[in-house]
C-alpha atoms as a PDB file:
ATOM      1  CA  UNK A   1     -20.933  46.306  31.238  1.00  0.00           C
ATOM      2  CA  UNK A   2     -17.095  45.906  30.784  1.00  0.00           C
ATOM      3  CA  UNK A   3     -16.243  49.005  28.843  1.00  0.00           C
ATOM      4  CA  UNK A   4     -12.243  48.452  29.615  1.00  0.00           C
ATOM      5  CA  UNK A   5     -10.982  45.356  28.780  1.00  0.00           C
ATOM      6  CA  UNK A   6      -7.555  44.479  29.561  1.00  0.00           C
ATOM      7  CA  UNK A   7      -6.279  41.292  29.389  1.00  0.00           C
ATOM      8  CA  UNK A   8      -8.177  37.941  27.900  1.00  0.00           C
ATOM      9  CA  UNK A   9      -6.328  34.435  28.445  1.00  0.00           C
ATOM     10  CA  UNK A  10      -6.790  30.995  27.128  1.00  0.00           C
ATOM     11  CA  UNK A  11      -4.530  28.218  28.532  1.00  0.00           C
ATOM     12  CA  UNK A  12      -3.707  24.178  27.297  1.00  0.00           C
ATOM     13  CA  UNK A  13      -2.218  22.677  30.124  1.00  0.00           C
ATOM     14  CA  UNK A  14      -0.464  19.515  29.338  1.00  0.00           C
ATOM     15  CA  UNK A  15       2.922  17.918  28.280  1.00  0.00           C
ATOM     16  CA  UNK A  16       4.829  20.657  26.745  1.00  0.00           C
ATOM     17  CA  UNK A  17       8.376  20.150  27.447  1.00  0.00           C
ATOM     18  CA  UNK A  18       9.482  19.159  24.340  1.00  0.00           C
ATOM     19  CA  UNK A  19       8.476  22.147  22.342  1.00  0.00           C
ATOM     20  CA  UNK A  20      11.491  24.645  23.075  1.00  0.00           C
ATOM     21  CA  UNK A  21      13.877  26.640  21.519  1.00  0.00           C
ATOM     22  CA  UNK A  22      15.262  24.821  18.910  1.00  0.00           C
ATOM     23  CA  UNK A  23      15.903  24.192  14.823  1.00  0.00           C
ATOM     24  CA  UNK A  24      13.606  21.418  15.329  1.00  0.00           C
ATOM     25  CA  UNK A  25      10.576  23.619  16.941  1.00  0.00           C
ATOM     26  CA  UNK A  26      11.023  26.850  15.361  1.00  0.00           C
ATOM     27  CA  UNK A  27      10.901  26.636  12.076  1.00  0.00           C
ATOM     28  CA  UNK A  28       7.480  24.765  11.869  1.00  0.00           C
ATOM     29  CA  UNK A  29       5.869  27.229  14.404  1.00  0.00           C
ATOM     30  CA  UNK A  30       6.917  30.091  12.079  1.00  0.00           C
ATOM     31  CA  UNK A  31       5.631  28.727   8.869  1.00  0.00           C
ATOM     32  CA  UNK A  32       2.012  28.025  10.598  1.00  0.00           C
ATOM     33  CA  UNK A  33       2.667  31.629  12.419  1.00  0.00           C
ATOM     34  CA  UNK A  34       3.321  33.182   9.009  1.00  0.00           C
ATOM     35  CA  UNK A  35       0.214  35.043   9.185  1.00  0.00           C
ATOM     36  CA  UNK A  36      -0.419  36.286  11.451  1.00  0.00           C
ATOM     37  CA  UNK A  37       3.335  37.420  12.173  1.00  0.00           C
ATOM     38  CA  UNK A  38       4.260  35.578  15.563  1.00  0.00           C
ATOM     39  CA  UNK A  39       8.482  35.905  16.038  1.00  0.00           C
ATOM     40  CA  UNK A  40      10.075  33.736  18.054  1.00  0.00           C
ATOM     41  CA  UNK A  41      11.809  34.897  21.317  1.00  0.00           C
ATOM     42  CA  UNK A  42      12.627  33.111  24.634  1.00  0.00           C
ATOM     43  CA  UNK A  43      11.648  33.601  28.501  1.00  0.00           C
ATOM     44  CA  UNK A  44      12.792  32.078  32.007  1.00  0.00           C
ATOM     45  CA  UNK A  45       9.977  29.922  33.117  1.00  0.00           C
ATOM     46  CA  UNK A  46       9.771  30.445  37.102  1.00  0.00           C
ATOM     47  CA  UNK A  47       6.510  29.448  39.256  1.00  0.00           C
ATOM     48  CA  UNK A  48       5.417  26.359  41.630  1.00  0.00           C
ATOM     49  CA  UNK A  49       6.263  23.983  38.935  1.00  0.00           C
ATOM     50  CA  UNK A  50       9.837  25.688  38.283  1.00  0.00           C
ATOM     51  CA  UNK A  51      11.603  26.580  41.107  1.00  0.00           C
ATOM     52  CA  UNK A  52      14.025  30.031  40.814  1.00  0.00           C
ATOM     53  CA  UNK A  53      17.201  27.402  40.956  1.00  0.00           C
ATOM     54  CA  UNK A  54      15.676  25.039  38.122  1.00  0.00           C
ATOM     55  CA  UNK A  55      14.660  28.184  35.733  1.00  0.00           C
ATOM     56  CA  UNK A  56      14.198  26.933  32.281  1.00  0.00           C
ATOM     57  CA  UNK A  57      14.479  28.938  28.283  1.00  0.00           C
ATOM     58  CA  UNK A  58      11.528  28.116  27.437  1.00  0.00           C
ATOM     59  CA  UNK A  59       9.831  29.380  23.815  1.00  0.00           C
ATOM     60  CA  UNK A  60       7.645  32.098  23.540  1.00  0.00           C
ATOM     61  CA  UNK A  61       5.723  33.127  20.082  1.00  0.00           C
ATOM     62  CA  UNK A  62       4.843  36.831  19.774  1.00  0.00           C
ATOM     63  CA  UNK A  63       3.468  39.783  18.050  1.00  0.00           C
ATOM     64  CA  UNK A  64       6.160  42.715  17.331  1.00  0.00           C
ATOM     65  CA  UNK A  65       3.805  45.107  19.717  1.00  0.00           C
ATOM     66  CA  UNK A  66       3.389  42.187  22.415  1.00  0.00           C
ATOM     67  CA  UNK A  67      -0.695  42.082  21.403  1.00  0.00           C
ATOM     68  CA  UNK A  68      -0.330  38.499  21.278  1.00  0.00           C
ATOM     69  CA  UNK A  69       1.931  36.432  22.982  1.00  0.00           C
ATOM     70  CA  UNK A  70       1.861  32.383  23.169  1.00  0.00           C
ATOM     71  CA  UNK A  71       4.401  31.161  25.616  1.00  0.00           C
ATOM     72  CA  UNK A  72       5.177  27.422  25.611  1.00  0.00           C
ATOM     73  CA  UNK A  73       5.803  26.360  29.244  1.00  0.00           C
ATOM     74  CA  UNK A  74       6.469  23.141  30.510  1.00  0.00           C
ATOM     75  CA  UNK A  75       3.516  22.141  31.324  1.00  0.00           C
ATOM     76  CA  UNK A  76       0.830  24.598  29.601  1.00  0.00           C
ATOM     77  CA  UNK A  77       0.253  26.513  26.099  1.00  0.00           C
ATOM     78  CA  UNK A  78      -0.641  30.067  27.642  1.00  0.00           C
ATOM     79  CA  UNK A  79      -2.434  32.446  24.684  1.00  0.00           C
ATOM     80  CA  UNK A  80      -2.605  35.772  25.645  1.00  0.00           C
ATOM     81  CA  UNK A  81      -4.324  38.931  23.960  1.00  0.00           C
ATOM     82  CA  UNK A  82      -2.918  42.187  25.839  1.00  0.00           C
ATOM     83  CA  UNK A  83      -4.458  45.878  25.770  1.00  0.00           C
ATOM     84  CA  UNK A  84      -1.596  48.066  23.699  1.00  0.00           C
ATOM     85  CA  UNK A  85      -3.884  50.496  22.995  1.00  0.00           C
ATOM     86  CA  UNK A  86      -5.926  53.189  24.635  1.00  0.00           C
ATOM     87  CA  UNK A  87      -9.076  51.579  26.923  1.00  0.00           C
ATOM     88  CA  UNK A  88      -8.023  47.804  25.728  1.00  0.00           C
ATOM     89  CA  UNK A  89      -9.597  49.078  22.221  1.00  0.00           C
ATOM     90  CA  UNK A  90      -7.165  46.338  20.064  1.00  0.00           C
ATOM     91  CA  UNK A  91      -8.325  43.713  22.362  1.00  0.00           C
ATOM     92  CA  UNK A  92     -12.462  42.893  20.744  1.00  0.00           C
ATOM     93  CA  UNK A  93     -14.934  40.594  22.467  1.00  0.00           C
ATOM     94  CA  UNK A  94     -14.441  37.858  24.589  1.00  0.00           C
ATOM     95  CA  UNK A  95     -15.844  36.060  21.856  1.00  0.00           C
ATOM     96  CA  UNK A  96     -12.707  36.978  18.938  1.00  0.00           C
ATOM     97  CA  UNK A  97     -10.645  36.086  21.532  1.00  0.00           C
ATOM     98  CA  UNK A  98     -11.442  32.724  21.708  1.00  0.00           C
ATOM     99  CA  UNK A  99     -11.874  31.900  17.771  1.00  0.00           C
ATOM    100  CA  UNK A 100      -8.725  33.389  17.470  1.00  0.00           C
ATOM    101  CA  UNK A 101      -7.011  31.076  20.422  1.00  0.00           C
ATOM    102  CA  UNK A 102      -8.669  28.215  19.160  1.00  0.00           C
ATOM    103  CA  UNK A 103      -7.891  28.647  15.586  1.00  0.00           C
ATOM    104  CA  UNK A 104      -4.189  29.406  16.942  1.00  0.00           C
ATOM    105  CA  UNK A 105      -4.291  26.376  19.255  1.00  0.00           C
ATOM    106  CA  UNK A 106      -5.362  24.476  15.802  1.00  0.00           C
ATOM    107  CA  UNK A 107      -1.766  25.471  14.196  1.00  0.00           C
ATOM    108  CA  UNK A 108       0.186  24.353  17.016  1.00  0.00           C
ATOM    109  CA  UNK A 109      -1.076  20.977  17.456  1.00  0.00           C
ATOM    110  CA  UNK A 110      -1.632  20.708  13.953  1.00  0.00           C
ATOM    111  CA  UNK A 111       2.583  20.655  13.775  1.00  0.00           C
ATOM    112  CA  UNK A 112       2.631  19.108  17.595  1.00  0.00           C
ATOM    113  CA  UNK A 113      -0.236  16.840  18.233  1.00  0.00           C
ATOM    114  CA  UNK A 114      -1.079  16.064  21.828  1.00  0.00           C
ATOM    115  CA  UNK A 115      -4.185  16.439  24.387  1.00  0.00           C
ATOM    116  CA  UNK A 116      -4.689  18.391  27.101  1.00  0.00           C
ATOM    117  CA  UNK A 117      -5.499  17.566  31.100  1.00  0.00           C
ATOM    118  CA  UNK A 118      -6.756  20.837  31.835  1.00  0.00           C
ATOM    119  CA  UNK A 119      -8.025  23.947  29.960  1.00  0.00           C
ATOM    120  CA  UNK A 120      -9.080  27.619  31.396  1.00  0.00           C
ATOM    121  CA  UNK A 121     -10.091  30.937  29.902  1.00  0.00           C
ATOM    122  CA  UNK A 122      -9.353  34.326  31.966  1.00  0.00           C
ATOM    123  CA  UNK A 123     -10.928  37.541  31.190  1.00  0.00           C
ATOM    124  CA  UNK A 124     -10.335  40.638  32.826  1.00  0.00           C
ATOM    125  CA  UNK A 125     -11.931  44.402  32.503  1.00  0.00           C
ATOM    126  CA  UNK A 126     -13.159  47.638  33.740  1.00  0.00           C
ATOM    127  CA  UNK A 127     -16.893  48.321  34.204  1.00  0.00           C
ATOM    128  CA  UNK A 128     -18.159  51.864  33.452  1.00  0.00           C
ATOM    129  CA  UNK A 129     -17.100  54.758  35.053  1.00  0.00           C
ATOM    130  CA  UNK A 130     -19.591  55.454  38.290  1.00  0.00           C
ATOM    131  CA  UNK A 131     -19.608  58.135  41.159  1.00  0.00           C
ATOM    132  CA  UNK A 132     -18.195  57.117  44.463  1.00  0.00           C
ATOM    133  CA  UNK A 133     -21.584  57.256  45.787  1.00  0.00           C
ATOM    134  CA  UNK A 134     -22.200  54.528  43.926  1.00  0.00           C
ATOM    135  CA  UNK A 135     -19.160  52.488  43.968  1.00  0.00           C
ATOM    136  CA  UNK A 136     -19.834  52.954  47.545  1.00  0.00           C
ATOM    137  CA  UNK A 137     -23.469  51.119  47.493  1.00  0.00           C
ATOM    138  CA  UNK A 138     -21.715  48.345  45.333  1.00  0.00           C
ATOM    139  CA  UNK A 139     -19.631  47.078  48.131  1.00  0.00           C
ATOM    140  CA  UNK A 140     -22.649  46.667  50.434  1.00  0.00           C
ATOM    141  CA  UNK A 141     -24.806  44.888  47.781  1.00  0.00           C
ATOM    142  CA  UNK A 142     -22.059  42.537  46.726  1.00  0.00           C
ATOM    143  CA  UNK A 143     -20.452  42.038  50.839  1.00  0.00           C
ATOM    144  CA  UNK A 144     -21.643  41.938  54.615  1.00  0.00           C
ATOM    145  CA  UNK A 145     -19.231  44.811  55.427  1.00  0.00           C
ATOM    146  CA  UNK A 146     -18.066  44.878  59.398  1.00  0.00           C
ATOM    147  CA  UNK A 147     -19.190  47.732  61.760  1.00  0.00           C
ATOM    148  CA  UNK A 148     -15.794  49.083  61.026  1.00  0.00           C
ATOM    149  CA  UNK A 149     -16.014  49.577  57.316  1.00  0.00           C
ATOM    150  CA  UNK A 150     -19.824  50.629  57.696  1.00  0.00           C
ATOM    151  CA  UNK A 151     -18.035  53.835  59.734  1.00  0.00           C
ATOM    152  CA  UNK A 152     -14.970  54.023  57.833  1.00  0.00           C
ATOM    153  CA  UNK A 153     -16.156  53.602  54.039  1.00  0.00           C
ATOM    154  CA  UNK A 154     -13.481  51.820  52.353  1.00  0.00           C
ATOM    155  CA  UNK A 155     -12.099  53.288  49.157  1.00  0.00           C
ATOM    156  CA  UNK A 156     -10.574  49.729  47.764  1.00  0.00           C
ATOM    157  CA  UNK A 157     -11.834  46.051  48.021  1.00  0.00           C
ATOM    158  CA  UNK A 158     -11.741  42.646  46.669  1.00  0.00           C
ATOM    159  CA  UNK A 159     -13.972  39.574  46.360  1.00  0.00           C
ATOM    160  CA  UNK A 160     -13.351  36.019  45.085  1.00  0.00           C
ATOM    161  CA  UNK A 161     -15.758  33.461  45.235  1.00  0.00           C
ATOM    162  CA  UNK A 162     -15.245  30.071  43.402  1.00  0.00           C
ATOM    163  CA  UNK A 163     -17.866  27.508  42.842  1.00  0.00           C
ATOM    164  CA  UNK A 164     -17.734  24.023  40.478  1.00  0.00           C
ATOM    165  CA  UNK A 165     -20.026  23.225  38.238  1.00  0.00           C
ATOM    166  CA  UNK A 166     -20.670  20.132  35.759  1.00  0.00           C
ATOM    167  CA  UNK A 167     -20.786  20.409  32.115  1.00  0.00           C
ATOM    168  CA  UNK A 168     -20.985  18.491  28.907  1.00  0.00           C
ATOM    169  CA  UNK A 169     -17.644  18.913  26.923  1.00  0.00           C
ATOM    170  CA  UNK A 170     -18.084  17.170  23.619  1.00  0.00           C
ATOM    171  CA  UNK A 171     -20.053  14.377  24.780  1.00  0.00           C
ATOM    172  CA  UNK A 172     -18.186  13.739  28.019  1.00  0.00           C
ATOM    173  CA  UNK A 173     -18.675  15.354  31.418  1.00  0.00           C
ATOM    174  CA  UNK A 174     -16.329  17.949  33.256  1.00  0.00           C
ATOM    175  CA  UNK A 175     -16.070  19.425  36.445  1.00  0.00           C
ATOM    176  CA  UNK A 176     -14.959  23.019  35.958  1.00  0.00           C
ATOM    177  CA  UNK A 177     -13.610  25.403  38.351  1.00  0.00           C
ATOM    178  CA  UNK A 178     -15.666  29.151  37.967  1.00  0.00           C
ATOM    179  CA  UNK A 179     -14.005  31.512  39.936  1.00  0.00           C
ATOM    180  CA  UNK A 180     -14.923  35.572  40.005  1.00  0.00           C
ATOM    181  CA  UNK A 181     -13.401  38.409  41.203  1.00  0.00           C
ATOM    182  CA  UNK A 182     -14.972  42.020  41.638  1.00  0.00           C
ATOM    183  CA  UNK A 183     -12.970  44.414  43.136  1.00  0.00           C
ATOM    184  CA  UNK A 184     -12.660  48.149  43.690  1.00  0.00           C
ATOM    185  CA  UNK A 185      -9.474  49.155  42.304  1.00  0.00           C
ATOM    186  CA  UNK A 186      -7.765  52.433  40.905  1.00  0.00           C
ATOM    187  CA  UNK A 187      -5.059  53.414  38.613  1.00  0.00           C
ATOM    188  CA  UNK A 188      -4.329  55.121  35.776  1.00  0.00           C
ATOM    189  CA  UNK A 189      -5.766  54.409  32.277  1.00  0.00           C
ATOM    190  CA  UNK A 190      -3.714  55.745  28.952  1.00  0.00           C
ATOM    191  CA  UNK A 191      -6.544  57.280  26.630  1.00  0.00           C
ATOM    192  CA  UNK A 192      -5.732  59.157  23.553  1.00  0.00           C
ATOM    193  CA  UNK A 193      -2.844  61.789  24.114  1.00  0.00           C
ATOM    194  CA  UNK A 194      -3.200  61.354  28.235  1.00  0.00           C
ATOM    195  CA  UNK A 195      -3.033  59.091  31.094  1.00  0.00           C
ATOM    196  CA  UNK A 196      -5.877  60.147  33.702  1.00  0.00           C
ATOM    197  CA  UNK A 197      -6.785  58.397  36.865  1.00  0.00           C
ATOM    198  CA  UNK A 198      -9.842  55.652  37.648  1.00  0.00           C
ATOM    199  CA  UNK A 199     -11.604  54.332  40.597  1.00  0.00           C
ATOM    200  CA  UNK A 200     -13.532  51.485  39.069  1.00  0.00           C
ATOM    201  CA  UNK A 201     -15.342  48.212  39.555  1.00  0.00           C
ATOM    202  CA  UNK A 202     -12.685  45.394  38.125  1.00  0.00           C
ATOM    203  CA  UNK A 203     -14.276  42.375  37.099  1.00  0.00           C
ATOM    204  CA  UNK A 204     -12.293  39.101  36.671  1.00  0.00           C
ATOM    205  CA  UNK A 205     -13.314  35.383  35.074  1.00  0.00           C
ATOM    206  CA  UNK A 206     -11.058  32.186  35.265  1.00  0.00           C
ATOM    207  CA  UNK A 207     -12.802  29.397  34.263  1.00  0.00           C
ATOM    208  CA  UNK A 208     -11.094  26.196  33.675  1.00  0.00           C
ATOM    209  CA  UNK A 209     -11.515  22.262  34.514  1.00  0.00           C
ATOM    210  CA  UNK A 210     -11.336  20.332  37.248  1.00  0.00           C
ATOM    211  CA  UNK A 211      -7.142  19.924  38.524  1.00  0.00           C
ATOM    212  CA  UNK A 212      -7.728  16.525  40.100  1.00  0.00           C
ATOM    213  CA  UNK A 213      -8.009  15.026  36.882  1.00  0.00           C
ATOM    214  CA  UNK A 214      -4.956  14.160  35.389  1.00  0.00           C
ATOM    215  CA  UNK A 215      -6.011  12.321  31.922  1.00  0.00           C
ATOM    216  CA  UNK A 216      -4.750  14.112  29.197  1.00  0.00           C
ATOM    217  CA  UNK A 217      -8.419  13.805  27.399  1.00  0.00           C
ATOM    218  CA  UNK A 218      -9.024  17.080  25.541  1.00  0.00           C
ATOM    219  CA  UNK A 219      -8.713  16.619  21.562  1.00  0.00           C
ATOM    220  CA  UNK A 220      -9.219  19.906  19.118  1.00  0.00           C
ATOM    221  CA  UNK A 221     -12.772  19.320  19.162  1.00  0.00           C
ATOM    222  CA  UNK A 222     -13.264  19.419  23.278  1.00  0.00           C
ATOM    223  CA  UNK A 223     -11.058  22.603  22.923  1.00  0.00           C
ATOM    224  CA  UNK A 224     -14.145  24.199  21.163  1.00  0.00           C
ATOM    225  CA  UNK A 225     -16.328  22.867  23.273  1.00  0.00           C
ATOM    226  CA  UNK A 226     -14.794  23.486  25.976  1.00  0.00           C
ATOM    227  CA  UNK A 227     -14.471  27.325  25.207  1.00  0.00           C
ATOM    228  CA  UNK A 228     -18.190  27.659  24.066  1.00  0.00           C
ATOM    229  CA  UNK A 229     -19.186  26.337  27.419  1.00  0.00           C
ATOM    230  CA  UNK A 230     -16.800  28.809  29.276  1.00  0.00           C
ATOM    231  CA  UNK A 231     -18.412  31.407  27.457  1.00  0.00           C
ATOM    232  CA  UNK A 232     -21.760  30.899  28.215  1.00  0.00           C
ATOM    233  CA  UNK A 233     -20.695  30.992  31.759  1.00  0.00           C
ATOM    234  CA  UNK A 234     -19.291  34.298  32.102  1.00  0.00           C
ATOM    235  CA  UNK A 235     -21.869  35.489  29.822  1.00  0.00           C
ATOM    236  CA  UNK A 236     -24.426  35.012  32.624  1.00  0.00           C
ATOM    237  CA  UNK A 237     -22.499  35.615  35.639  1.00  0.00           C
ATOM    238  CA  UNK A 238     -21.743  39.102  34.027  1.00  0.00           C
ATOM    239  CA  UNK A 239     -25.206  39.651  33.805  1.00  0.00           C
ATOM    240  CA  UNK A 240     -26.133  38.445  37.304  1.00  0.00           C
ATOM    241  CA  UNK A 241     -23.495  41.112  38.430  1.00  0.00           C
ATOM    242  CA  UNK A 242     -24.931  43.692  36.170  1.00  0.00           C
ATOM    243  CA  UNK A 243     -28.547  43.349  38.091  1.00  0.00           C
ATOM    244  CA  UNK A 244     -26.601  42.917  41.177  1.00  0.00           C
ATOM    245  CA  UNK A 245     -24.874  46.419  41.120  1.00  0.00           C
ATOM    246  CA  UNK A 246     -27.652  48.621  39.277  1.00  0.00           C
ATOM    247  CA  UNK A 247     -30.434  46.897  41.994  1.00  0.00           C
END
């Protein structure tokens, strides 16, 4: 099971340029961000879409501790949930997450109505602590390992498989995109008065629709869907991974 989560993510991709810093944006945003306290600050948006010479102040909505932080791109909502306390404990299910992003997906477009093209939902957290032996007995259930690594046990590694799938979304149906990532990884964890040092199974979701389609087609009711139906999917592949590790 995930007993360290650290980072959940729910993204509305679509036309977003228009809502930036400003007296016209801001004011709005805070009044439906009243409760539950989001301030307004600013970033430099910089990625495939926005090239380092073309940077862009773009608006970003946050939580005084960084918990939550909505930054309006310029071509995507991205709602994140971070881990600001010791093992991810602030962070809840997968589940609160995504009533929360939903409900604060509601307030934006209920001040700045518009559709989506695309939609995702990213999860990411530590399994249980396990002995090496047995971290070592995960990599050959879950990969083919090469004569090499079968004589030189590796202490890190990382697998990403993505499939597509087809769904109904509210009547309608969608190609999504269901990629996962289990890895070996280590680090250091901050529990309560210490930071100690893990060697754990990492175990990454990103779920989102199909990038080919371009029609901006998802209304606040194919948002729930939508996120219902990305649930259920890690739900199961979490459990498949489960049975997959314990044999």
């Amino acid at each position: 099971m995930i007993a360290v989560p650290r980072k959940y993510q729910a993204v509305f991709f679509g036309h977003i340029a228009d809502i930036q810093p400003s007296a016209d944006t801001i004011p709005p945003l805070l009044e439906a961000f009243r409760v539950p306290g989001l301030l307004p600050s600013t970033f430099h948006e910089v990625g495939l879409a926005v090239p380092m010479a073309a940077a862009q102040v773009r608006l970003r909505l946050s939580t005084p501790d960084n918990e939550w932080t909505i930054d309006f791109e310029t071509n995507r909502i991205n709602i994140q949930k971070n881990s600001v306390k010791p093992l991810g404990s602030n962070l809840g299910s997968p589940e609160d997450f995504t009533r929360d992003a939903i409900d604060f997906l509601g307030r934006i477009l209920g001040k700045f109505p518009r559709r989506a093209n695309r939609l995702a939902l990213v999860t990411n957290g530590l399994m249980d602590e396990m002995p090496a032996e047995k971290l070592e007995t995960i990599y050959n259930r879950l990969l083919v390992p090469l004569k090499f690594y079968v004589e030189n046990r590796p202490i890190a590694w990382n697998s990403r498989t993505l499939a597509r799938i087809t769904v109904n979304i509210d009547g309608k149906d969608e190609t999504l995109n269901v990629i996962t990532k289990v890895n070996r990884v280590q680090g250091n964890l901050a529990r309560e008065g210490a930071i100690s040092r893990f060697d754990r199974v990492e175990v990454e979701f990103d779920i989102n629709t199909y990038q080919d389609n371009a029609d901006a087609r998802f209304e606040t009711s194919s948002v729930y869907a939508f996120y219902s139906r990305a649930l259920g999917v890690r739900t199961t592949l979490l459990k498949m991974i489960e049975e997959q590790i314990n044999g």
